[in-house]
Protein backbone atom coordinates (compact mmCIF):
# COMPACT_ATOMS: atom_id res chain seq x y z
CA UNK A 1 4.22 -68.74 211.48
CA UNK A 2 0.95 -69.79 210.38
CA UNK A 3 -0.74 -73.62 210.62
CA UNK A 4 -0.60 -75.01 207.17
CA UNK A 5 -4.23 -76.49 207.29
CA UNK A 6 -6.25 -73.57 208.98
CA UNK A 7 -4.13 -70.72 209.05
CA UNK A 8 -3.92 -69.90 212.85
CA UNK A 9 -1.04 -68.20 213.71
CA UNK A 10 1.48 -70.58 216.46
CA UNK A 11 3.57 -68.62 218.71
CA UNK A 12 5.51 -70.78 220.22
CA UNK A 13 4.53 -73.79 219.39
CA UNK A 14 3.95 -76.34 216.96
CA UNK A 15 0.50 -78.32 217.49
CA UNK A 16 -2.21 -76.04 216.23
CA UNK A 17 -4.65 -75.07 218.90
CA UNK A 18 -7.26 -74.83 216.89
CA UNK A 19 -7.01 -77.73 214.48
CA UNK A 20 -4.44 -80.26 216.27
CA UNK A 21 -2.49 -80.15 213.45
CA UNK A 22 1.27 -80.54 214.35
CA UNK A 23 4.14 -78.69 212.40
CA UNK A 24 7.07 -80.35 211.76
CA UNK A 25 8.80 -77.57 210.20
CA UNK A 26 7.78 -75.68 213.35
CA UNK A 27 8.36 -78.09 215.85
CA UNK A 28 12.11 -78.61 214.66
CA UNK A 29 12.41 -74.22 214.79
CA UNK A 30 11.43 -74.69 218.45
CA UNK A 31 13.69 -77.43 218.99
CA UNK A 32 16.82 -76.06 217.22
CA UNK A 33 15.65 -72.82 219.17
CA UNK A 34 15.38 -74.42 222.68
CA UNK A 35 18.94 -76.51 222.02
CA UNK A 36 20.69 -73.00 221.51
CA UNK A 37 18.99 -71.88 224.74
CA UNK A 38 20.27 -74.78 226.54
CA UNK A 39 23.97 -74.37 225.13
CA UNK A 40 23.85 -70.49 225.90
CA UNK A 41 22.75 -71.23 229.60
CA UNK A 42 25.43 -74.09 230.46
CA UNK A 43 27.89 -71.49 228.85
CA UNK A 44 26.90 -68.96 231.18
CA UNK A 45 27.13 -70.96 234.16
CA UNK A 46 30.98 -71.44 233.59
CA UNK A 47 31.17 -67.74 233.08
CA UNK A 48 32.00 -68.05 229.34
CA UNK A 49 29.84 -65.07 228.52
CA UNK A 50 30.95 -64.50 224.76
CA UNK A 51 29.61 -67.85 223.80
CA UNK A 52 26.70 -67.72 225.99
CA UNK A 53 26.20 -63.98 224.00
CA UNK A 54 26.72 -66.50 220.65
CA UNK A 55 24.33 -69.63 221.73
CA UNK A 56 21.58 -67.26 222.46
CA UNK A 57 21.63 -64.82 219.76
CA UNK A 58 21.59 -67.71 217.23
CA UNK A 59 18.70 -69.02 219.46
CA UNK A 60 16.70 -65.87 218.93
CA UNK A 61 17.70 -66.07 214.86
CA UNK A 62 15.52 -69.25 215.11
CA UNK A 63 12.72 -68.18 217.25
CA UNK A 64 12.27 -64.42 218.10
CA UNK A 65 9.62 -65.31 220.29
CA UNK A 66 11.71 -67.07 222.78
CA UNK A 67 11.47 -64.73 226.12
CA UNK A 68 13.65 -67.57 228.34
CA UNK A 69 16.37 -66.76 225.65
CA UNK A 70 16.12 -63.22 225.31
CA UNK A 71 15.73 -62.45 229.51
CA UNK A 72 18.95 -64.65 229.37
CA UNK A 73 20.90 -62.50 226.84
CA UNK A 74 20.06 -59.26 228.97
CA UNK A 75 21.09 -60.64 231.86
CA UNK A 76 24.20 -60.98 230.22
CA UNK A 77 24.68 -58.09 228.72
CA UNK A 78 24.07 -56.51 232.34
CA UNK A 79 26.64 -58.81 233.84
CA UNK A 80 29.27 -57.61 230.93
CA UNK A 81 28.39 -54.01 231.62
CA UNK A 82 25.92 -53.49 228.88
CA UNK A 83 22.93 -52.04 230.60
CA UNK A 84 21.15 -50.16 227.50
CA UNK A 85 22.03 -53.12 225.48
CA UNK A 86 20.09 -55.30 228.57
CA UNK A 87 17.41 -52.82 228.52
CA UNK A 88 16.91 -53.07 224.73
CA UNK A 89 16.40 -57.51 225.46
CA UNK A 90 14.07 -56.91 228.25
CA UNK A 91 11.96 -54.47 226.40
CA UNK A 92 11.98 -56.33 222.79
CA UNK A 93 10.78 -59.45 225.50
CA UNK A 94 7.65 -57.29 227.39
CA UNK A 95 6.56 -56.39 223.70
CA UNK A 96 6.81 -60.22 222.65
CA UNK A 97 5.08 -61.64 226.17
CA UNK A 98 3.55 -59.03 228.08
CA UNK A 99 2.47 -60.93 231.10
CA UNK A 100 4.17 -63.61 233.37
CA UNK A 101 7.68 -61.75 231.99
CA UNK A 102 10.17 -61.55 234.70
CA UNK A 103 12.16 -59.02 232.44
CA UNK A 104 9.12 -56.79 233.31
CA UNK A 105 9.98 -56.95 236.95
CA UNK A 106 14.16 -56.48 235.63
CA UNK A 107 12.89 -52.91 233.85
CA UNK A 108 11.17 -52.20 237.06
CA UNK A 109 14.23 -53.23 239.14
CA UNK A 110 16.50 -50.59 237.30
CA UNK A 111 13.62 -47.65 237.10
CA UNK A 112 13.24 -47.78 240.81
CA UNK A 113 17.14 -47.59 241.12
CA UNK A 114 17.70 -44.41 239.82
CA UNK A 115 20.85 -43.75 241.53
CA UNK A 116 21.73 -47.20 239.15
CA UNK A 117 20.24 -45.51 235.79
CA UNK A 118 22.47 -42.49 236.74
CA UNK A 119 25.95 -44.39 237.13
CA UNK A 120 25.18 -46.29 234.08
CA UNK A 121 24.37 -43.03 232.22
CA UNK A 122 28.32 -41.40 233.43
CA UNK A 123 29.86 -44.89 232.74
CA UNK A 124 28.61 -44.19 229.09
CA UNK A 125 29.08 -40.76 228.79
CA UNK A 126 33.18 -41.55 230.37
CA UNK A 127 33.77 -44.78 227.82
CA UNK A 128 32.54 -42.44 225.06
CA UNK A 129 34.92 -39.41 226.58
CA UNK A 130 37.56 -41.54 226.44
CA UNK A 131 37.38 -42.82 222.87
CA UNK A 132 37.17 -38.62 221.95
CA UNK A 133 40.30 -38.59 223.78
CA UNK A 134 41.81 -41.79 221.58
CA UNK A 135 40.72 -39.76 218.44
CA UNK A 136 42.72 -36.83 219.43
CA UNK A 137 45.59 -38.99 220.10
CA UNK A 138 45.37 -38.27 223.93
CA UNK A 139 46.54 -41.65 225.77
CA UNK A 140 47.03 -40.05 229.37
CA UNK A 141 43.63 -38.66 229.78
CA UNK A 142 42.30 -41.50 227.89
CA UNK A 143 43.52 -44.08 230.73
CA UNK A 144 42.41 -41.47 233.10
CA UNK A 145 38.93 -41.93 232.31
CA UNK A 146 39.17 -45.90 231.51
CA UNK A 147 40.21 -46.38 235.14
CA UNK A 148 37.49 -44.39 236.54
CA UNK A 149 34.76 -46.63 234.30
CA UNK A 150 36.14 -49.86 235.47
CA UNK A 151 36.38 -48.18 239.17
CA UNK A 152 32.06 -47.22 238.49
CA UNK A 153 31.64 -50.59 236.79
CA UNK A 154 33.83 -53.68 237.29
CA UNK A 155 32.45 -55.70 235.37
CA UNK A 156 32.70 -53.72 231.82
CA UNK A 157 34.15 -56.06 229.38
CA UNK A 158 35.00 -53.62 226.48
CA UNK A 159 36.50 -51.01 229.08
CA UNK A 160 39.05 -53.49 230.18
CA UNK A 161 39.89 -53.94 226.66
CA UNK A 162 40.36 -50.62 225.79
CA UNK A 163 42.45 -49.56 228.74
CA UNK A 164 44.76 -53.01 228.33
CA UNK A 165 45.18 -52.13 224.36
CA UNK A 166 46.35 -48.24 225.91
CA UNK A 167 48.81 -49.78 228.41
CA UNK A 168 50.02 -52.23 225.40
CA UNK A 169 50.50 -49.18 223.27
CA UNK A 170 52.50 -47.43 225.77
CA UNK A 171 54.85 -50.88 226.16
CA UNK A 172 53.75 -51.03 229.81
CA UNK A 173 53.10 -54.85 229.94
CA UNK A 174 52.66 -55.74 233.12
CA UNK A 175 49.92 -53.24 233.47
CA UNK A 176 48.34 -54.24 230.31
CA UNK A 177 48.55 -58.40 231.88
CA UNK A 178 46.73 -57.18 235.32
CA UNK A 179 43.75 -54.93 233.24
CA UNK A 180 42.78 -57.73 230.86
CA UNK A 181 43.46 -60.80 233.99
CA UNK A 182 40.70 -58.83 235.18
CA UNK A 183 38.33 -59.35 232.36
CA UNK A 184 38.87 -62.73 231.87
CA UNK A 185 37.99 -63.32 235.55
CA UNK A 186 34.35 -61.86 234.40
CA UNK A 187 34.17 -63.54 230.28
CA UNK A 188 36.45 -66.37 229.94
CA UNK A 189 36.62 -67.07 226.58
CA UNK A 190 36.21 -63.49 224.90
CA UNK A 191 38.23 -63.61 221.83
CA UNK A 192 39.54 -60.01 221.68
CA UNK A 193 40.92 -60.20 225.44
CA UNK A 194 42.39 -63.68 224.77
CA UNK A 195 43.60 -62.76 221.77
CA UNK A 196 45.31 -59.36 223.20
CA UNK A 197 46.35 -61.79 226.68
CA UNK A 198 48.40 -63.44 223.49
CA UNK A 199 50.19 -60.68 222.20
CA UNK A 200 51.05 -59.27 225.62
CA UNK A 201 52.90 -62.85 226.32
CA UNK A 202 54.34 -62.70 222.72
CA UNK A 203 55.72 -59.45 223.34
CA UNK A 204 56.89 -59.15 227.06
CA UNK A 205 57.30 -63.15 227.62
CA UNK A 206 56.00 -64.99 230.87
CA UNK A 207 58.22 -65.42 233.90
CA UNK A 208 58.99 -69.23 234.33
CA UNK A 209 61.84 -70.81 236.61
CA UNK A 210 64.80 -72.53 234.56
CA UNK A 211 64.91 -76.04 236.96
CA UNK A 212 67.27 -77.36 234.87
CA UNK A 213 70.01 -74.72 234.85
CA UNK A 214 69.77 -74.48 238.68
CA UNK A 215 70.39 -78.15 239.05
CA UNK A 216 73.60 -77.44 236.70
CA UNK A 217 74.89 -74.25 238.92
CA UNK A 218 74.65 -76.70 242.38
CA UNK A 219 76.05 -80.05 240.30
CA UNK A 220 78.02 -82.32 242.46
CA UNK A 221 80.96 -84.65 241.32
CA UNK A 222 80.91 -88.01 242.62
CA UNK A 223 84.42 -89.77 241.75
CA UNK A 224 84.55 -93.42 241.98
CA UNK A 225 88.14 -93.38 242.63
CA UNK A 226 89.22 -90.86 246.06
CA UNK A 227 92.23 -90.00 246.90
CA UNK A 228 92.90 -91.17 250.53
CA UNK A 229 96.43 -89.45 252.95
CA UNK A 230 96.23 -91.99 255.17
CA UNK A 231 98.68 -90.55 257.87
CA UNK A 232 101.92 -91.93 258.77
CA UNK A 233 102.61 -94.29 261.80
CA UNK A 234 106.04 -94.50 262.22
CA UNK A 235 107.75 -90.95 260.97
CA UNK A 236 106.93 -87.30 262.47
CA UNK A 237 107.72 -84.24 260.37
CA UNK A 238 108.14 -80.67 261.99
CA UNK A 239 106.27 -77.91 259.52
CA UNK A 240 107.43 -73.78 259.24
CA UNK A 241 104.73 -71.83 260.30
CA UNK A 242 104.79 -70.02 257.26
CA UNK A 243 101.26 -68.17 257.45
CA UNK A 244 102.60 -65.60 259.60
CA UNK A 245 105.12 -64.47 257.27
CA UNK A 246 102.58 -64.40 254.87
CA UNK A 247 100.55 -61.73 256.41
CA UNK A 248 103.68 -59.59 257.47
CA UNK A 249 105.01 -59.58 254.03
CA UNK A 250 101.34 -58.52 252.56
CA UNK A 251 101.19 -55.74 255.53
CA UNK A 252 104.58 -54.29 253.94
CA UNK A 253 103.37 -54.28 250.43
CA UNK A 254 100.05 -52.42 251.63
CA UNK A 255 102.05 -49.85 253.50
CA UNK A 256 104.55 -49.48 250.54
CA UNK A 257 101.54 -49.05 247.91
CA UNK A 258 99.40 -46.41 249.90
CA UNK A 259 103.11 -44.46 250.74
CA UNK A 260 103.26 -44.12 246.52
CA UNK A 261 99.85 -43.28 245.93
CA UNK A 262 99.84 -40.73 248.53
CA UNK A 263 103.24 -39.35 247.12
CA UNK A 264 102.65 -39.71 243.86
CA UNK A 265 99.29 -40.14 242.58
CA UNK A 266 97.10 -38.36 244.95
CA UNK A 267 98.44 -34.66 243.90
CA UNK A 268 97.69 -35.44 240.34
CA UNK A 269 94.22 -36.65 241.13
CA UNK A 270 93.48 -33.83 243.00
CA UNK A 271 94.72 -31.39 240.20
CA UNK A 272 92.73 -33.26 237.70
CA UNK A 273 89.56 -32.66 240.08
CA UNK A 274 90.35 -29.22 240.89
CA UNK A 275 90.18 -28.98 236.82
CA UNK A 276 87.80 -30.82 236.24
CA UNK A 277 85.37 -29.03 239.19
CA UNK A 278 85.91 -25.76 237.49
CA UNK A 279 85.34 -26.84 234.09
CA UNK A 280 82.18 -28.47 235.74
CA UNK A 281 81.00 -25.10 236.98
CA UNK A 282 81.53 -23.36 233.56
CA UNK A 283 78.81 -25.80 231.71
CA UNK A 284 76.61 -26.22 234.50
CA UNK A 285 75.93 -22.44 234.38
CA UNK A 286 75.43 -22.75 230.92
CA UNK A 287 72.96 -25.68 231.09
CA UNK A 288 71.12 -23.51 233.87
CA UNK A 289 71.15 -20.54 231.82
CA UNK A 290 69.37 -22.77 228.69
CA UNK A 291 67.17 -24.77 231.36
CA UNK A 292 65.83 -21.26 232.34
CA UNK A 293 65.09 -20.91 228.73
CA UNK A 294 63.78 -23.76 228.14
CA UNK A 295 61.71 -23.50 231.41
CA UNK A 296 59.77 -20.31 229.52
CA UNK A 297 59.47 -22.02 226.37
CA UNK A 298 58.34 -25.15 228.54
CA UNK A 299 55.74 -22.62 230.71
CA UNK A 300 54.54 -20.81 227.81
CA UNK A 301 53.21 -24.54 226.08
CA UNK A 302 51.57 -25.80 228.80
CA UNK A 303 49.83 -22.44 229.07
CA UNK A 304 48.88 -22.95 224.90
CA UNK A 305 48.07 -26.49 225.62
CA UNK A 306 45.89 -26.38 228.49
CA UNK A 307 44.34 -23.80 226.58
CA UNK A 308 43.63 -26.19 224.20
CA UNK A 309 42.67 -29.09 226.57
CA UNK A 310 40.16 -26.79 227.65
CA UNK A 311 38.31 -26.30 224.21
CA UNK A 312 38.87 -30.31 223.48
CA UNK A 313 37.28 -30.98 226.98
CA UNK A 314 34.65 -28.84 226.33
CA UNK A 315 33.88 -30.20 222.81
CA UNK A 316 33.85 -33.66 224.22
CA UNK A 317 31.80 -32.82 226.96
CA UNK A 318 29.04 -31.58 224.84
CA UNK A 319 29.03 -34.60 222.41
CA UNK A 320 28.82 -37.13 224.94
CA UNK A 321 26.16 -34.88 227.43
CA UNK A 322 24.24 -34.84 223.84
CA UNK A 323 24.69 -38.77 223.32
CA UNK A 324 23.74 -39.19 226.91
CA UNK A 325 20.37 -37.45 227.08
CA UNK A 326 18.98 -39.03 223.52
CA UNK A 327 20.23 -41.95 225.56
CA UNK A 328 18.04 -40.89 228.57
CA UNK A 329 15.21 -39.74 226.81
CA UNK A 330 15.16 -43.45 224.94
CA UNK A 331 14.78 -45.01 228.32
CA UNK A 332 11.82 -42.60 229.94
CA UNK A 333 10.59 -42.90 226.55
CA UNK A 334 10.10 -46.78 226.85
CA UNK A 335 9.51 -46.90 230.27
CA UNK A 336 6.17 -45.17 229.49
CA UNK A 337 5.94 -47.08 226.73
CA UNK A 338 5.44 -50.26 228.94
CA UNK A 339 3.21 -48.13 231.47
CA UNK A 340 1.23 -47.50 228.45
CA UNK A 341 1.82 -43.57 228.63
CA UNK A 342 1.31 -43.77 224.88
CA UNK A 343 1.14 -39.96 224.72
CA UNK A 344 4.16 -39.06 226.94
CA UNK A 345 6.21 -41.78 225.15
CA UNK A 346 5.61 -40.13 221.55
CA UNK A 347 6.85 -36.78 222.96
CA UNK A 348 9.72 -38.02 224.43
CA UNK A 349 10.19 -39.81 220.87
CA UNK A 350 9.53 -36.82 218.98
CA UNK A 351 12.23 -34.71 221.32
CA UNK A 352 15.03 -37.08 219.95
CA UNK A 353 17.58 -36.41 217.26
CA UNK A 354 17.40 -39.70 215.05
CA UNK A 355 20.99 -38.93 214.12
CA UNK A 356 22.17 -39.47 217.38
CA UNK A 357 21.07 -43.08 218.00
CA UNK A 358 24.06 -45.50 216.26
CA UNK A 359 23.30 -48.69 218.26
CA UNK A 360 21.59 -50.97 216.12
CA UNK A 361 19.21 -52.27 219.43
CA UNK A 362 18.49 -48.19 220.49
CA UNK A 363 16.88 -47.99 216.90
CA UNK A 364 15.17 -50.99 216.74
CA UNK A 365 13.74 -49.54 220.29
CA UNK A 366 13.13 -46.08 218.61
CA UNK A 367 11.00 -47.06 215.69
CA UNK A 368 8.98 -49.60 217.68
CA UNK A 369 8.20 -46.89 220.18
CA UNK A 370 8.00 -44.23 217.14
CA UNK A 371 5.40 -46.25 215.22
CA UNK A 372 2.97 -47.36 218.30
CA UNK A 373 2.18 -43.36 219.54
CA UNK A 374 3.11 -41.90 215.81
CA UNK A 375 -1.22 -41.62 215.37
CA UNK A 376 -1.34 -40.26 219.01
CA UNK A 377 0.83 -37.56 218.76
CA UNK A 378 1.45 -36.11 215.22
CA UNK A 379 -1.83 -34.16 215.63
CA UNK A 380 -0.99 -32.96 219.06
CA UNK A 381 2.53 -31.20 217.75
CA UNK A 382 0.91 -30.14 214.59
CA UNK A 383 -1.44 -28.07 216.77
CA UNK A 384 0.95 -26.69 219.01
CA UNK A 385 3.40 -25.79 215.83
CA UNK A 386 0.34 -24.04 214.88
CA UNK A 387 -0.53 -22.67 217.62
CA UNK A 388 2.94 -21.14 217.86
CA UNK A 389 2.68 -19.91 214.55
CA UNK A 390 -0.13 -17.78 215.11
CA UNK A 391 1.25 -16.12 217.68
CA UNK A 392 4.09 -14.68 215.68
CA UNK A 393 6.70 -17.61 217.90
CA UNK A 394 8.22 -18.36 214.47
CA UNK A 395 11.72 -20.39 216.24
CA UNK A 396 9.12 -22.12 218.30
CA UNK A 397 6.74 -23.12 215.21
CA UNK A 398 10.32 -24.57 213.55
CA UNK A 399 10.76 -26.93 216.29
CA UNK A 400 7.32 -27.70 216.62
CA UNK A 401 6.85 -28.99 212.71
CA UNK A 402 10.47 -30.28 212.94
CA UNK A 403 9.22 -32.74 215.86
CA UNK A 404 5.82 -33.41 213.70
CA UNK A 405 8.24 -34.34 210.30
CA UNK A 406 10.21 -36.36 212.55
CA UNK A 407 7.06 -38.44 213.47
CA UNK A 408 5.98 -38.68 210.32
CA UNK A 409 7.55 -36.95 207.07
CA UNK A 410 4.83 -37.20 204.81
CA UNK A 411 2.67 -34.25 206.77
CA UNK A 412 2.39 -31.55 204.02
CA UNK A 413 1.15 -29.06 206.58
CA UNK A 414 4.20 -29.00 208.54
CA UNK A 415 6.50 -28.80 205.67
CA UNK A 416 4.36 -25.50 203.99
CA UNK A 417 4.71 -24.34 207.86
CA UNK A 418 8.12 -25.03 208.01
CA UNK A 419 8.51 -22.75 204.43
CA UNK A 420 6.70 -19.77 206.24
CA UNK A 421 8.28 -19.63 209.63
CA UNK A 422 11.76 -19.61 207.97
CA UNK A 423 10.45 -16.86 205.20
CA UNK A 424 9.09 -14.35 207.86
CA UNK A 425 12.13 -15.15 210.20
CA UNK A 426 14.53 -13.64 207.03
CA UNK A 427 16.17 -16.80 206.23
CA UNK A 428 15.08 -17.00 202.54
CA UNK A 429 16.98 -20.36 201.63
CA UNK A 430 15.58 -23.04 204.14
CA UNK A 431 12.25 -21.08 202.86
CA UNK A 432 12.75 -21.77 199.67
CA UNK A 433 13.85 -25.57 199.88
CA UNK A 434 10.85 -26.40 201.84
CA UNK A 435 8.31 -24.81 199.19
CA UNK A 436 10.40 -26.97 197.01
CA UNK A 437 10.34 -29.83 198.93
CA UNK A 438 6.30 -29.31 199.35
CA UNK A 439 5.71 -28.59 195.34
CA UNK A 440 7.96 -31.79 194.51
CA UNK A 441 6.76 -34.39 196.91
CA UNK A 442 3.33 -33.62 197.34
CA UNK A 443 2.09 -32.24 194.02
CA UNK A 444 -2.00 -33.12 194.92
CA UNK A 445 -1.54 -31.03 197.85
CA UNK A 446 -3.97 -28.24 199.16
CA UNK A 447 -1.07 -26.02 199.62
CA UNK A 448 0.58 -26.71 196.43
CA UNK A 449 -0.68 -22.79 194.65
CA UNK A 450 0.46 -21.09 198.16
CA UNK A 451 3.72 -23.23 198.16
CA UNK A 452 4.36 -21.21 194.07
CA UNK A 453 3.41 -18.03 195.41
CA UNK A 454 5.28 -17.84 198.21
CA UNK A 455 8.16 -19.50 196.01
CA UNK A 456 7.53 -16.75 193.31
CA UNK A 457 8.17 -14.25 196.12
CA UNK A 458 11.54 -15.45 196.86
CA UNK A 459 12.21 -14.99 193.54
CA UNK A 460 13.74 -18.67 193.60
CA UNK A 461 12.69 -20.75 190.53
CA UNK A 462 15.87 -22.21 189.55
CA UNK A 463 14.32 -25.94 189.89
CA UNK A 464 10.42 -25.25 190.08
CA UNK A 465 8.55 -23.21 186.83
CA UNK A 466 6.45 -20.39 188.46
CA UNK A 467 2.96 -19.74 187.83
CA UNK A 468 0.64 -17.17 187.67
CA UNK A 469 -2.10 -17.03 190.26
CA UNK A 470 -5.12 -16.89 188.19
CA UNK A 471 -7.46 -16.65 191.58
CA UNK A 472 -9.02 -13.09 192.27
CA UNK A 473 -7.57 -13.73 196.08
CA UNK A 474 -4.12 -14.38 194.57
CA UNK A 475 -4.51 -11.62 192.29
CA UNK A 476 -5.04 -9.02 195.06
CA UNK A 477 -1.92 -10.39 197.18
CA UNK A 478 -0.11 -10.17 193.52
CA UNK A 479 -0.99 -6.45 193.26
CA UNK A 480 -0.20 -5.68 196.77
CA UNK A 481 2.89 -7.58 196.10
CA UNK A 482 3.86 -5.47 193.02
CA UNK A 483 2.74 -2.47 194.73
CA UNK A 484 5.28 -3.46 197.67
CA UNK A 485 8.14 -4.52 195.23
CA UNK A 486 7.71 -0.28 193.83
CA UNK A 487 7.98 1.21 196.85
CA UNK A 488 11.44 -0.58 197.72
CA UNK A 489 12.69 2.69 198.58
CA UNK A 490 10.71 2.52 202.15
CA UNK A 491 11.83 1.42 205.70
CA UNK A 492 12.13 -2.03 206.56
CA UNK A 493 9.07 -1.90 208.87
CA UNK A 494 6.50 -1.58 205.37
CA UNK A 495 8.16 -4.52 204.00
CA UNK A 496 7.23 -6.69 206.82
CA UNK A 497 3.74 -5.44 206.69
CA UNK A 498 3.69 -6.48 203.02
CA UNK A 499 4.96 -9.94 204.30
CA UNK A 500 2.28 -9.94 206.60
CA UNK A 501 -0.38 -9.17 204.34
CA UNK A 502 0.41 -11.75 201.79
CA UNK A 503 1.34 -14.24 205.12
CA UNK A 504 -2.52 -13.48 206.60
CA UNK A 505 -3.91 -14.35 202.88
CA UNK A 506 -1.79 -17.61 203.03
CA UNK A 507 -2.07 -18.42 206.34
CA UNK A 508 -5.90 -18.27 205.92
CA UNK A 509 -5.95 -20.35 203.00
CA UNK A 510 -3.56 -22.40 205.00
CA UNK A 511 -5.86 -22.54 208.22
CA UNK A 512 -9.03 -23.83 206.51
CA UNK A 513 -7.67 -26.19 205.12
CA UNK A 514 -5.58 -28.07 207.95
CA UNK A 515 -8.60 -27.68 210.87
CA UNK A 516 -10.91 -30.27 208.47
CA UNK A 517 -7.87 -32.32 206.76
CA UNK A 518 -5.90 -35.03 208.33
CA UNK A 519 -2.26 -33.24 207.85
CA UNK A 520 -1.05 -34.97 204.77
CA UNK A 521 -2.25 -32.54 202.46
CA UNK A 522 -3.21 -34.99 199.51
């Protein structure tokens, strides 16, 4: 923002230092800014981390500028068990406020840790193993790796989560209760694990004690009215002992009962048993013999699955060691970016696959870095693409004009390059679409008549007219071109001299021109 009266920008504040002037407009940014701060930093201090994550980021909507705010956020982002997310604050704060930043001295912190950098890299790399594992339906290995993230990282909100919504899928309740207890111990008030706490109660009910139906099971009758015996004064009456009969006459009936079931009932049961035992033997041999059946059927899938878990495990592996080191590479990338290793930063930027970045703060990071050492290094790739070229290291001059397109895409000379090294390499169709590309997109450019010869070559026009080479240079490589094309009939090794030939007449044409331009072409 700019002072309305003499145009000097305000960072930060609202009274112009140059004129006095004070902006109210500005002033109530800052304010509304500052207030968001404030709410975002009491929320923290009660560990409600979600809201603090809200307060702040809304704080940052109003003034970008505000380092307190943003040092704040990655702190809690590192405390939730988001370090490249943290990493992405701090850095977006160094580039706002370069000196008296404490989130310079929280960058250092980590890059002098790199035992730290490395856990946090295989925490990654396991979360993102075990959402492969969710996509392929695999639960068990799935909460395998979960537990081992939470085990590396305790405090990893969105871990938790995961391996809570597992246990919830797999009805195991209790489990699910303890996981996501756990996270709300580190973010109170997190939405999705209050919201899953919910359904876990809705589903498997909490254990509460029933006071009033154990007041009911010990009730106690009071009557008003007793009954008092008040015993007799004048009168004495003599009583049978009649418990003693009672026993002998229970003694006789026991005796009497075990005599008939020993007569009578036993030798059935034991008939019944005897049948029954070697009708028991009959199927039990059966089951064993389909058990043993089923056993092979049994050993012969896990063989076929493990198999299979093998190839999965493999695939997985590779995606997330992929993931990992564009990952990696980000951080060393902006590590030297702060150091001011412009030129080290830009390769490290030009070795990454922009494909592979999908966090929205990683990119933000990427083209900031990207567009501060894009001048520095473009020329330095060209000219070892080129230099590759010219030594006949076609694969190598590929990935050395892929890494100068992905710095900037509007460099005509790695594009024709890019045409050549795929022609003389055999592959005719990425040859093709990048004489296409070169002809469509840069039509003012130097290379623009060696871009339709080349094309004509191919013998691909479909999209772009051909033209004849009215040049006497072109006219040569045209007869030496026809003179190839009559002699067909010869070995492979003339046609690659012809290819040479009309490659050395390019190339030259080619050379001259990108030693004294400045790589666009136009």
């Amino acid at each position: 923002m700019n002072c309305i009266k003499c145009n000097m920008p305000l960072e930060n504040v609202y009274v112009c230092p140059h004129c006095g002037h004070v902006d109210k407009v500005a002033k109530k940014i800052i304010y509304s800014s500052n207030w968001h701060y404030n709410q975002g930093l009491a929320k923290a201090k009660v560990r409600d981390l979600s809201g603090a994550v809200t307060s702040l980021s809304q704080s940052l909507k109003y003034n970008k500028r505000n380092t307190d705010a943003r040092n704040l956020l990655g702190l809690i982002y590192y405390q939730m068990g988001e370090i490249v997310a943290a990493l992405s604050e701090w850095v977006i704060s160094v580039h706002f406020q370069e000196r008296n930043n404490i989130a310079a001295d929280y960058i250092q912190a980590i890059q002098n840790n790199p035992a730290k950098l490395k856990a946090a890299n295989k925490v990654i790399q396991k979360y993102n193993l075990a959402l492969s594992y969710m996509q392929e339906n695999n639960a068990d290995l799935a909460i395998i790796e979960l537990k081992r993230v939470v085990n590396m990282s305790p405090t990893y909100i969105r871990a938790y989560q995961l391996l809570g919504l597992l246990y919830m899928q797999r009805k195991q309740y209790a489990a699910a209760r303890k996981v996501l207890m756990r996270a709300v111990k580190v973010d109170r008030n997190n939405m999705t694990t209050l919201r899953y706490l919910k359904e876990v109660n809705r589903l498997h009910g909490k254990p509460e004690k029933n006071q009033h139906g154990r007041k009911e099971e010990f009730m106690q009758i009071n009557d008003p009215n007793p009954i008092v015996i008040e015993e007799g004064s004048g009168q004495n009456y003599a009583d049978y002992n009649t418990g003693f009969l009672s026993f002998i006459n229970i003694l006789i009936g026991i005796v009497i009962g075990a005599a008939v079931i020993w007569l009578l009932i036993v030798p059935s049961i034991t008939k019944t048993k005897a049948s029954e035992y070697n009708q028991a033997v009959v199927e039990y041999s059966a089951q064993i013999s389909e058990r043993n059946k089923n056993i092979d059927d049994l050993q012969n899938q896990i063989t076929d699955l493990k198999s299979q878990l093998a190839q999965y495990e493999t695939t997985a592996s590779n995606t997330v060691d992929d993931a990992g080191a564009s990952e990696q590479k980000l951080i060393e990338a902006a590590s030297n970016y702060l150091q001011q290793n412009l030129q080290d930063a830009g390769m490290l930027i030009a070795e990454i696959e922009p494909a592979a970045i999908t966090n929205a703060q990683e990119k933000k990071i990427y083209n900031i870095i990207k567009e501060a050492t894009k001048s520095s290094v473009t020329e330095t790739l060209y000219a070892n693409g080129k230099d590759s070229f010219d030594k006949k290291d076609y694969v190598g001059a590929i990935d050395g004009m892929t890494k100068v397109l992905r710095m900037d895409d509007s460099y005509s000379y790695a594009v024709f390059y890019m045409g050549r090294s795929y022609q003389l390499l055999g592959d005719t169709g990425n040859a093709a679409g990048y004489y296409k590309r070169l002809i469509q997109s840069y039509p003012n450019s130097d290379l623009i008549d060696d871009a339709r010869k080349y094309l004509n070559q191919l013998g691909d026009t479909s999209s772009i007219d051909a033209v004849d080479i009215s040049s006497s240079d072109t006219s040569d490589t045209t007869d030496s071109s026809d003179n190839s094309s009559d002699s067909s009939d010869n070995s492979s090794d003339s046609g690659d001299n012809s290819n040479d030939s009309s490659d050395n007449s390019g190339d030259n044409t080619g050379d001259g021109l990108s030693d004294n331009g400045d790589g666009s072409g136009e």
